[in-house]
Protein backbone atom coordinates (compact mmCIF):
# COMPACT_ATOMS: atom_id res chain seq x y z
CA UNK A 1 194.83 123.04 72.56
CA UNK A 2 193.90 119.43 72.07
CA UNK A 3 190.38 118.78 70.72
CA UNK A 4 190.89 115.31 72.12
CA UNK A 5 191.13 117.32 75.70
CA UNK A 6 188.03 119.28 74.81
CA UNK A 7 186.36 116.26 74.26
CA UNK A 8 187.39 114.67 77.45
CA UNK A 9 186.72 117.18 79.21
CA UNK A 10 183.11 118.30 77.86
CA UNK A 11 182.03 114.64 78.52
CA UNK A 12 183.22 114.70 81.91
CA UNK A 13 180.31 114.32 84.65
CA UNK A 14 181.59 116.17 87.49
CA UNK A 15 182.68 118.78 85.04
CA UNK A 16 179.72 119.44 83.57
CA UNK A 17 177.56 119.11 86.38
CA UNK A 18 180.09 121.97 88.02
CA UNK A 19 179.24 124.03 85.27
CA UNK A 20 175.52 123.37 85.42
CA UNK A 21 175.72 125.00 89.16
CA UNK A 22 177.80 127.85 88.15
CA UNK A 23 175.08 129.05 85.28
CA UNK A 24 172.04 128.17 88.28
CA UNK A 25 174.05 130.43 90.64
CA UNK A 26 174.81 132.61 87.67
CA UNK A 27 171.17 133.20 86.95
CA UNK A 28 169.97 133.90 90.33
CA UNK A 29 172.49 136.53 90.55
CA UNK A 30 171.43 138.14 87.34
CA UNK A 31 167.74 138.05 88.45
CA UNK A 32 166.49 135.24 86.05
CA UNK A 33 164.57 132.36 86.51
CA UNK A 34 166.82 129.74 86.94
CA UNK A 35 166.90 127.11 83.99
CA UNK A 36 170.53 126.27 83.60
CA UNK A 37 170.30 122.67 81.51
CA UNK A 38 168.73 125.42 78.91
CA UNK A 39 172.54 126.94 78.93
CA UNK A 40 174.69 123.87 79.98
CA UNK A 41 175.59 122.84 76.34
CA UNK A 42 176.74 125.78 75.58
CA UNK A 43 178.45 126.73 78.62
CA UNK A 44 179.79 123.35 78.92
CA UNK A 45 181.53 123.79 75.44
CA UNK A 46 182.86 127.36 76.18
CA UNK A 47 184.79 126.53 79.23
CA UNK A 48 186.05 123.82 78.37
CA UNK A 49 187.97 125.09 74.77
CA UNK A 50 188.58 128.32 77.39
CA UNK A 51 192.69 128.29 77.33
CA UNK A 52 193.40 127.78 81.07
CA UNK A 53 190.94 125.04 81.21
CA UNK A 54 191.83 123.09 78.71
CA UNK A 55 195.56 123.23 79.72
CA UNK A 56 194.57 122.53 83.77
CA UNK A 57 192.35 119.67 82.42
CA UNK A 58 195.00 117.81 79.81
CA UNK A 59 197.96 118.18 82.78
CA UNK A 60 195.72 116.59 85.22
CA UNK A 61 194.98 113.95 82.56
CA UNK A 62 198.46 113.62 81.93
CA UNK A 63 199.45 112.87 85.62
CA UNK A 64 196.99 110.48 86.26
CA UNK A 65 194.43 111.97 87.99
CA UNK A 66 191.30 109.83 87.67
CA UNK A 67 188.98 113.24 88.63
CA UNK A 68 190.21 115.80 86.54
CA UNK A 69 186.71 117.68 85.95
CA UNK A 70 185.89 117.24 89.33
CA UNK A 71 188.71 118.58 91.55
CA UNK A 72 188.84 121.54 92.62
CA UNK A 73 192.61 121.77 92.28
CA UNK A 74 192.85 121.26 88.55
CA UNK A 75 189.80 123.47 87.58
CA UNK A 76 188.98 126.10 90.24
CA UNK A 77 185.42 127.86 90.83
CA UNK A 78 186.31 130.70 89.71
CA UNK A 79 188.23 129.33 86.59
CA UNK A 80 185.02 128.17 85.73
CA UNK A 81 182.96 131.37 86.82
CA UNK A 82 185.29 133.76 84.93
CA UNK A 83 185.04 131.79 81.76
CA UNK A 84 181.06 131.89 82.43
CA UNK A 85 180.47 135.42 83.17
CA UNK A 86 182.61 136.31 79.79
CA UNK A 87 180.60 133.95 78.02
CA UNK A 88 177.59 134.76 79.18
CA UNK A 89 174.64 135.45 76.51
CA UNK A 90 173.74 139.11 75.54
CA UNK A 91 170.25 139.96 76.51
CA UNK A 92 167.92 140.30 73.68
C-alpha cells in the first residue's frame, strides 16, 4: 500500500462522491434515514486503504488514466459496496 495512493484516491471527486451514493443506498436498505455526508469521511477513508482498492486505484494511476476514482473499470460497485457493508458502523 502507498499512502501517497490513499491520498490520491480519498481526494478524488468522483470517488468520493461514488462512495457518498453507496452509504445513501446503503442506508435506505438498512431502514435509516438517509444522511450519508454524516458517514462519507469515514467511509471515504475505509475504502480507499481497503487492499483491492488501493491496488485498482495506483494501477490505473500508473497507466495513465486521468479518471481513476471514477471508472467503473478500475473500482467496481461492488468493490466499493463490499468494502462498505464490512465497514459499516455497529448499531449502538
Amino acid at each position: 500500500m502507498s499512502f501517497n495512493t490513499i491520498s490520491q484516491c480519498v481526494s478524488d471527486g468522483a470517488f468520493v462522491a461514488r462512495v457518498t451514493a453507496c452509504v445513501a443506498q446503503e442506508q435506505q436498505a438498512r431502514g435509516e434515514p438517509a444522511s450519508p455526508n454524516a458517514l462519507q469521511d469515514q467511509m471515504r477513508w475505509a475504502v480507499a486503504t481497503a487492499t483491492d482498492v488501493e491496488a485498482a486505484f495506483a494501477s490505473a494511476v500508473a497507466a495513465g488514466n486521468p479518471n481513476p476514482g471514477g471508472d467503473e473499470s478500475v473500482i467496481t460497485d461492488g468493490m466499493i459496496l463490499a468494502n462498505v457493508q464490512a465497514d459499516w458502523p455497529a448499531a449502538s
